[in-house]
Protein backbone atom coordinates (compact mmCIF):
# COMPACT_ATOMS: atom_id res chain seq x y z
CA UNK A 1 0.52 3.11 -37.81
CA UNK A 2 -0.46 3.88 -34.72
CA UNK A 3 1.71 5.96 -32.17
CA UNK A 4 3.32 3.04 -29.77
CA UNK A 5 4.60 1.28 -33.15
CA UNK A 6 3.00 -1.95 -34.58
CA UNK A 7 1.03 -4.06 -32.13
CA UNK A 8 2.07 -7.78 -31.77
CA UNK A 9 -0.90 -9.71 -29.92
CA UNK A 10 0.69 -12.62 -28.12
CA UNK A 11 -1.91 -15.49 -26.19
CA UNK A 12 -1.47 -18.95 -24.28
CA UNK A 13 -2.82 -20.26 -20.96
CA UNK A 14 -4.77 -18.04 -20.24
CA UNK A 15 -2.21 -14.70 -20.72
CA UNK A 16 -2.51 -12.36 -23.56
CA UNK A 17 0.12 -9.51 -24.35
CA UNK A 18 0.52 -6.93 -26.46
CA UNK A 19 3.90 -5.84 -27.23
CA UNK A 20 4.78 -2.44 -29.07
CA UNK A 21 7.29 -2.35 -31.94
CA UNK A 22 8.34 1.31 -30.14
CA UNK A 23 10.69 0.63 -27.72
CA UNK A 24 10.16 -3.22 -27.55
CA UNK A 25 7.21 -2.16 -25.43
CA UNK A 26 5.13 -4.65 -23.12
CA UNK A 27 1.96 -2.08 -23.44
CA UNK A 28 -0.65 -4.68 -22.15
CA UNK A 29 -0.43 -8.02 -20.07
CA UNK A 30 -3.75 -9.79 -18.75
CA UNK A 31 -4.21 -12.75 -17.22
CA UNK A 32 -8.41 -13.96 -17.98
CA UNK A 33 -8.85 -10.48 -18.91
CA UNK A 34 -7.89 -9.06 -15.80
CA UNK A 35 -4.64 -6.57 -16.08
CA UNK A 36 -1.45 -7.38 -14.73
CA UNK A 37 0.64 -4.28 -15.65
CA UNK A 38 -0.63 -0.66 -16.33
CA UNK A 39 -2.17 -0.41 -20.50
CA UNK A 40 -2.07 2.49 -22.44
CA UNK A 41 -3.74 2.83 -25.75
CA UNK A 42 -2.07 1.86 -28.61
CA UNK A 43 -2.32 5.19 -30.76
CA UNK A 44 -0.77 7.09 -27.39
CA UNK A 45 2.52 8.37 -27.18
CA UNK A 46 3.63 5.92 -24.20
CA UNK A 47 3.40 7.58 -21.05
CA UNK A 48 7.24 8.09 -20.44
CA UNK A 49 8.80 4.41 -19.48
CA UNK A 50 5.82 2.78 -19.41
CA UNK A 51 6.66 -1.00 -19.90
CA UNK A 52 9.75 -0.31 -21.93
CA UNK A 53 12.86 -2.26 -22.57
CA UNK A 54 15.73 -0.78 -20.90
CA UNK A 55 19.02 -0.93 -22.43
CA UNK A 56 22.02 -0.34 -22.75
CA UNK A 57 21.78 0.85 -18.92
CA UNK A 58 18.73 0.89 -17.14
CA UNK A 59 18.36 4.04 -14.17
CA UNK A 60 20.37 6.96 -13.97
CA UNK A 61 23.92 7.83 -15.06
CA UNK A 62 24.52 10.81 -13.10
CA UNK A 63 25.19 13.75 -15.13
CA UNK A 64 25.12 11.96 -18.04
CA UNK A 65 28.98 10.98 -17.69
CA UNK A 66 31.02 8.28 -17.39
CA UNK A 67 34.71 6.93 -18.06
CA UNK A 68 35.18 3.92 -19.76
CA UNK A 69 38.20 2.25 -22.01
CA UNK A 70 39.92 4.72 -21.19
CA UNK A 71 38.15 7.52 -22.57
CA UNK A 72 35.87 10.00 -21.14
CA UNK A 73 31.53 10.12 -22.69
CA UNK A 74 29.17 12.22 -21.97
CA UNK A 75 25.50 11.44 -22.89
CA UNK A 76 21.96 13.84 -23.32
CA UNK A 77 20.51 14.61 -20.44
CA UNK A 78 17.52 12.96 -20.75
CA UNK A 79 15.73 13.50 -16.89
CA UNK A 80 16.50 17.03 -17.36
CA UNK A 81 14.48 17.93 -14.60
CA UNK A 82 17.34 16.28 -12.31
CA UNK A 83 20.13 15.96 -14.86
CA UNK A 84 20.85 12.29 -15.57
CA UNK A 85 20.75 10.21 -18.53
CA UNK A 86 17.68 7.96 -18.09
CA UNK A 87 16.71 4.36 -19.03
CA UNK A 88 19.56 3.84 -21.85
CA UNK A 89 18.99 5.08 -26.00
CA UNK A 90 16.25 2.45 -27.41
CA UNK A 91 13.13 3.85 -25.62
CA UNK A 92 11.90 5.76 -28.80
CA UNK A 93 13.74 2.97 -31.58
CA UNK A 94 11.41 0.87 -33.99
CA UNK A 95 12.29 -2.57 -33.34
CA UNK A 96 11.99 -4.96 -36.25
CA UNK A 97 10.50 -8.42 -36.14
CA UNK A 98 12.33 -11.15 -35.79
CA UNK A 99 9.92 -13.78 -34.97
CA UNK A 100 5.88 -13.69 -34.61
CA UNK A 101 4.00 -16.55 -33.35
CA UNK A 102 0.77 -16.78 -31.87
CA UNK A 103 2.62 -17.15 -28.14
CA UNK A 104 6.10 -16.26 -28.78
CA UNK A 105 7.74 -12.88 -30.67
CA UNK A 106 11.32 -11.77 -31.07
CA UNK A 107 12.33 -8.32 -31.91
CA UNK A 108 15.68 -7.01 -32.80
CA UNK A 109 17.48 -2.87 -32.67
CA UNK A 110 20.76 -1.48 -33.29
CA UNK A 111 22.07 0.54 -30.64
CA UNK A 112 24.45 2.68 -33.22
CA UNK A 113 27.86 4.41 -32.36
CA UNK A 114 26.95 7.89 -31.16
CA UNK A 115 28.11 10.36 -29.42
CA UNK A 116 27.87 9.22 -25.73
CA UNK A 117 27.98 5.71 -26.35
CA UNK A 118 30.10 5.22 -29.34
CA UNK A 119 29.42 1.26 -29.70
CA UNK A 120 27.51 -0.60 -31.58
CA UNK A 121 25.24 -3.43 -29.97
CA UNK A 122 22.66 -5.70 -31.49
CA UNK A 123 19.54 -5.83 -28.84
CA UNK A 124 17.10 -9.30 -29.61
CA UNK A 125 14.06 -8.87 -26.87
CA UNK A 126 12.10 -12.00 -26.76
CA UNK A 127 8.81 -12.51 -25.12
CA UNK A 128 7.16 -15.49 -24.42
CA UNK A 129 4.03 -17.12 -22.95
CA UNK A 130 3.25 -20.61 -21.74
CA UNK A 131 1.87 -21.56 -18.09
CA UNK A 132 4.03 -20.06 -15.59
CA UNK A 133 3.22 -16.62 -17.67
CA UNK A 134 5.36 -14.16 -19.70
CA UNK A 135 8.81 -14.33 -19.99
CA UNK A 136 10.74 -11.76 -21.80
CA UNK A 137 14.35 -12.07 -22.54
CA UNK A 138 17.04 -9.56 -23.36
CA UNK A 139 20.25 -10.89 -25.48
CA UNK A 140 23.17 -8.37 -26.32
CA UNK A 141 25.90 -8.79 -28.80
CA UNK A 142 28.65 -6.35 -29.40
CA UNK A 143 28.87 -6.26 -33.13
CA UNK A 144 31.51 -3.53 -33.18
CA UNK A 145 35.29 -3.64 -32.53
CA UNK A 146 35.51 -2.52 -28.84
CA UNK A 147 34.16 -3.64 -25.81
CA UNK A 148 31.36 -1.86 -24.52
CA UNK A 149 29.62 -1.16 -21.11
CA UNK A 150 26.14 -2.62 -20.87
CA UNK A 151 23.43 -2.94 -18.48
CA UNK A 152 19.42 -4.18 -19.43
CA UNK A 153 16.15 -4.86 -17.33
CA UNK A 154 12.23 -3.94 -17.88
CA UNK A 155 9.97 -0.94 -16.87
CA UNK A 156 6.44 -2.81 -16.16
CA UNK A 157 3.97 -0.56 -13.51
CA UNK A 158 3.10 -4.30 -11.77
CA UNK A 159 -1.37 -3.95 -10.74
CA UNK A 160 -2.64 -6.66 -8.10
CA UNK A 161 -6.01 -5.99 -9.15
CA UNK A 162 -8.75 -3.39 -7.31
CA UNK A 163 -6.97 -0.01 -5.90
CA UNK A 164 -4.40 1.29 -6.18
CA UNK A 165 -0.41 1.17 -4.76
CA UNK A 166 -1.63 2.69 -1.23
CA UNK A 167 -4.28 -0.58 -1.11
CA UNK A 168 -2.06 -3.53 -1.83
CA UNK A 169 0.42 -5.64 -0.11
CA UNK A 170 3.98 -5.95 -1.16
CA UNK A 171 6.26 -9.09 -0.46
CA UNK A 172 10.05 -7.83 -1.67
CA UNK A 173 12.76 -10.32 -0.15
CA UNK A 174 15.76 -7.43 -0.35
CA UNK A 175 17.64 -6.78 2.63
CA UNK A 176 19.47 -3.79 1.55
CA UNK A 177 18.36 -0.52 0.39
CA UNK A 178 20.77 1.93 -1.95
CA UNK A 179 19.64 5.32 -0.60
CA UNK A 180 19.87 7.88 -2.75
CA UNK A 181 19.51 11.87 -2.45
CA UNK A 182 16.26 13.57 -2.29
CA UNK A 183 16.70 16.37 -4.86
CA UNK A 184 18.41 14.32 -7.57
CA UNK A 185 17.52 10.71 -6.76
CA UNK A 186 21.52 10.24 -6.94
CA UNK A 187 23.30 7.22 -5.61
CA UNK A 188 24.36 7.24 -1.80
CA UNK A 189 25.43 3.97 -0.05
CA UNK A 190 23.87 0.23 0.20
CA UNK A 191 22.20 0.47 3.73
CA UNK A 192 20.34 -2.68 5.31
CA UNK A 193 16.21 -2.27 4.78
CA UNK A 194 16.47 -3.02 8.84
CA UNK A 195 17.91 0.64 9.09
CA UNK A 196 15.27 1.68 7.01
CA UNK A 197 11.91 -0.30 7.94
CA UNK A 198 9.64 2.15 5.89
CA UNK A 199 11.55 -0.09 2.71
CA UNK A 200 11.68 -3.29 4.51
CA UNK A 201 9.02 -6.02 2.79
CA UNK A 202 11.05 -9.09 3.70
CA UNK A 203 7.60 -9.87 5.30
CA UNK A 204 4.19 -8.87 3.21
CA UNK A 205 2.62 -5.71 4.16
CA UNK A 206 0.58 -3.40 3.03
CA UNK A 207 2.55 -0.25 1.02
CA UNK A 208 0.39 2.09 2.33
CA UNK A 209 1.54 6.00 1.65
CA UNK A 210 5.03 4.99 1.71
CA UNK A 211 7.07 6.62 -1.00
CA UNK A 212 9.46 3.89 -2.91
CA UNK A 213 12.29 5.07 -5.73
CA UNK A 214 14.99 3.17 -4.66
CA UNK A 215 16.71 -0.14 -6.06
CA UNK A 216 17.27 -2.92 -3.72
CA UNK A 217 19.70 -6.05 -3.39
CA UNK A 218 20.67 -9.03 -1.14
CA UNK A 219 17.72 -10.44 -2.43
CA UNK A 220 16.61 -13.78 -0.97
CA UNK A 221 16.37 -16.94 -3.50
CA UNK A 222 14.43 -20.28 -3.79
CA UNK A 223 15.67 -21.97 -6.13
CA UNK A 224 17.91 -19.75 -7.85
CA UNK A 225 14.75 -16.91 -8.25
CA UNK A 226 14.29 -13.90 -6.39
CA UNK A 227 10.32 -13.02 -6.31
CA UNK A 228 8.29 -10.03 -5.64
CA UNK A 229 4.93 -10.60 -4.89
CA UNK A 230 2.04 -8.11 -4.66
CA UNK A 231 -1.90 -8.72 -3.83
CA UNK A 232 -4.92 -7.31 -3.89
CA UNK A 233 -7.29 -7.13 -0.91
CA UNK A 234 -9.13 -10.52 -2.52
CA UNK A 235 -5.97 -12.31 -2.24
CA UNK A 236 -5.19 -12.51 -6.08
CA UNK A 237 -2.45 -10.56 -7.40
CA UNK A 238 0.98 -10.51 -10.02
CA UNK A 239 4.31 -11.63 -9.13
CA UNK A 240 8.08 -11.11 -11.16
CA UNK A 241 10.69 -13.70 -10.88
CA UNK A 242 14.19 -13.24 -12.12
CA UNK A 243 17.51 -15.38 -11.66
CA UNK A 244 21.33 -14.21 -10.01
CA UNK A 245 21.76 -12.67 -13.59
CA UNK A 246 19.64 -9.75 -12.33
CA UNK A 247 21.15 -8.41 -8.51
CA UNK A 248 19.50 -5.77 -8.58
CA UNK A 249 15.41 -4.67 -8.75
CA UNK A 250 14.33 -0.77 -8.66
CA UNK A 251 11.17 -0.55 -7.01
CA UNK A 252 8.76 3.09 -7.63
CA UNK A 253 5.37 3.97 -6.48
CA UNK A 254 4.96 6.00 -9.30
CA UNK A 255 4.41 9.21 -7.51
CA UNK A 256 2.56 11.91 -9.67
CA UNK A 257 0.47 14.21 -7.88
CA UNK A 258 0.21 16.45 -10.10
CA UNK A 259 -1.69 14.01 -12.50
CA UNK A 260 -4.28 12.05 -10.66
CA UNK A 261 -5.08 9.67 -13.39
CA UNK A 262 -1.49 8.03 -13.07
CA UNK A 263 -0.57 8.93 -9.09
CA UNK A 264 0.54 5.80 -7.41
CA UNK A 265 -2.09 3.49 -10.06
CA UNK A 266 0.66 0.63 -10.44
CA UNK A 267 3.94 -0.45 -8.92
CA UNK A 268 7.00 -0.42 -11.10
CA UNK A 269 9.85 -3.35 -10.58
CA UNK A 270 12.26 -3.74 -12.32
CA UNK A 271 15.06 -5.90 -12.10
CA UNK A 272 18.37 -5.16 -12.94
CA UNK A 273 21.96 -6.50 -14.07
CA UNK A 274 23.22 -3.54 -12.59
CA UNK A 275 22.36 -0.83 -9.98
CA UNK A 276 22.02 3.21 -11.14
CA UNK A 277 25.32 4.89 -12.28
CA UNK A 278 26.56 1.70 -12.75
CA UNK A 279 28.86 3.13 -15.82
CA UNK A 280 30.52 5.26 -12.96
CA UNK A 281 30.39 2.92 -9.90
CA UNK A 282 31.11 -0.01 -11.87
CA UNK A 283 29.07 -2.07 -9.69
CA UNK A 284 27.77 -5.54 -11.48
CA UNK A 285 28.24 -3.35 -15.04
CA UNK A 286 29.09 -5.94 -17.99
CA UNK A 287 31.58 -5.60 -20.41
CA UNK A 288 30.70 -6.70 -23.58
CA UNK A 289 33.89 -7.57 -25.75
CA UNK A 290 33.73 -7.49 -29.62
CA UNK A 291 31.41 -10.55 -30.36
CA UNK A 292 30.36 -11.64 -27.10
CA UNK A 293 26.63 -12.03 -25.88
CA UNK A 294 24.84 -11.25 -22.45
CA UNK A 295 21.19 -12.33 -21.96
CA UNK A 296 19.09 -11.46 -18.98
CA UNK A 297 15.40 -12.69 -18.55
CA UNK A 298 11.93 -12.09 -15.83
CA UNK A 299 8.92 -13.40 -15.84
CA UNK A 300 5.48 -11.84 -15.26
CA UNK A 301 2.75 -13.83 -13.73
CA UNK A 302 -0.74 -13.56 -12.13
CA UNK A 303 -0.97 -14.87 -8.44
């Protein structure tokens, strides 16, 4: 078995994914063999978030606490570095299969009462390929006997194709910012991007050596989708697309100087239901009563 879990090898028009059974992982997407999200190798420990599925909160909750029902939960501190509970409790579960078809899988967890979060919540991640690329798909459904807080969205490190983050051009319709502290990364206040123009890619331009952590809203829709675009120098690239269920998109340059083989080699975005320490804020967080279901879905595709 190798380290990331059992690999399920998805194809169709063109697109070929493979998704680890760790974590409900997207570990490879290419589009005629040319990458459109940061690999890893399949016997590697994956490199932190790397193309996880986040759930039951994607982000931070600060300090690992929160109030909710009435009662007060406090969760491992897993970003020790800045003390936050990071990216939810299913990043290191084994999924099980659902479904496996040659273009389509299903996979299915247990998020299990525990201290922190004591609910339980059945997670189903679909992903899916056909001509407008892959489409993954996150479905909740409280099968315990209180309502619980939930959140969901992806971790994918988005490539446009030669270079790296400081070489390509970015297209994010968001016209606010929610600035956070510089120590801790904690939530501040929802600013307009037009106070901030270093985070303002209403209009495509070039990232350059601008530093991004931050999630963004007001996001601008055709159609119903909000879409983030980013190219290459050649004018090819990968886009995400993602509908009103997902306000939210956190944005990272994946800033590790310390390491040159991963320092700013692919952009994360991720699109939320909800924006960090949304179990304290209570911004766009969803209760999920006993029974009920929440779904949330993106798409990946090559430009």
């Amino acid at each position: 078995m190798p380290r990331s879990g059992r690999q399920l090898r998805i194809a169709a028009h063109g697109y070929e994914a493979v998704i680890a059974s760790i974590g409900a992982t997207l570990r490879t997407l290419t589009f005629e063999e040319r990458d459109l999200v940061v690999p890893f190798d399949a016997d590697a420990v994956r490199p932190g978030y790397r193309g996880v599925t986040l759930a039951p909160w994607p982000n931070r909750i600060v300090d690992g606490r929160y109030s909710f029902g009435g009662g007060q939960h406090q969760l491992a501190l897993t970003e020790p570095e800045r003390a936050h509970a990071l990216h939810g409790l299913l990043a290191w579960v084994e999924f099980e299969d659902r479904l496996v078809l040659d273009d389509r899988v299903v996979l299915a967890a247990v998020i299990l009462p525990q201290t922190g979060y004591p609910f339980r919540v059945e997670v189903e991640v679909e992903y899916r390929l056909d001509a407008e690329g892959l489409q993954q798909t996150v479905t909740a459904h409280n099968v315990g006997a209180d309502a619980a807080p939930w959140g969901t969205g992806p971790h994918p490190y988005l490539v446009a194709g030669q270079g790296g983050v400081d070489d390509w051009t970015l297209l994010l319709p968001a016209s606010e910012v929610l600035t956070v502290t510089p120590d801790r990364l904690s939530p501040v206040a929802v600013e307009p991007v037009s106070q901030h123009p270093e985070w303002d890619f209403r209009s495509a331009r070039p990232i350059g050596d601008v530093f991004i952590d931050h999630a963004f809203t007001g996001l601008a829709r055709g159609g119903g989708l909000a879409e983030v675009r980013l190219t290459a120098a050649d004018g090819h690239g990968v886009g995400m697309a993602w509908d009103e269920r997902c306000p939210w998109v956190q944005v990272h340059t994946a800033d590790t100087p310390a390491v040159a083989d991963t320092h700013r080699i692919g952009l994360a975005v991720e699109p939320m239901t909800c924006p960090p320490d949304a179990f304290n804020s209570g911004v766009d967080l969803v209760t999920l009563d006993p029974g009920a279901t929440h779904a949330a879905s993106w798409r990946i595709f090559a430009v």
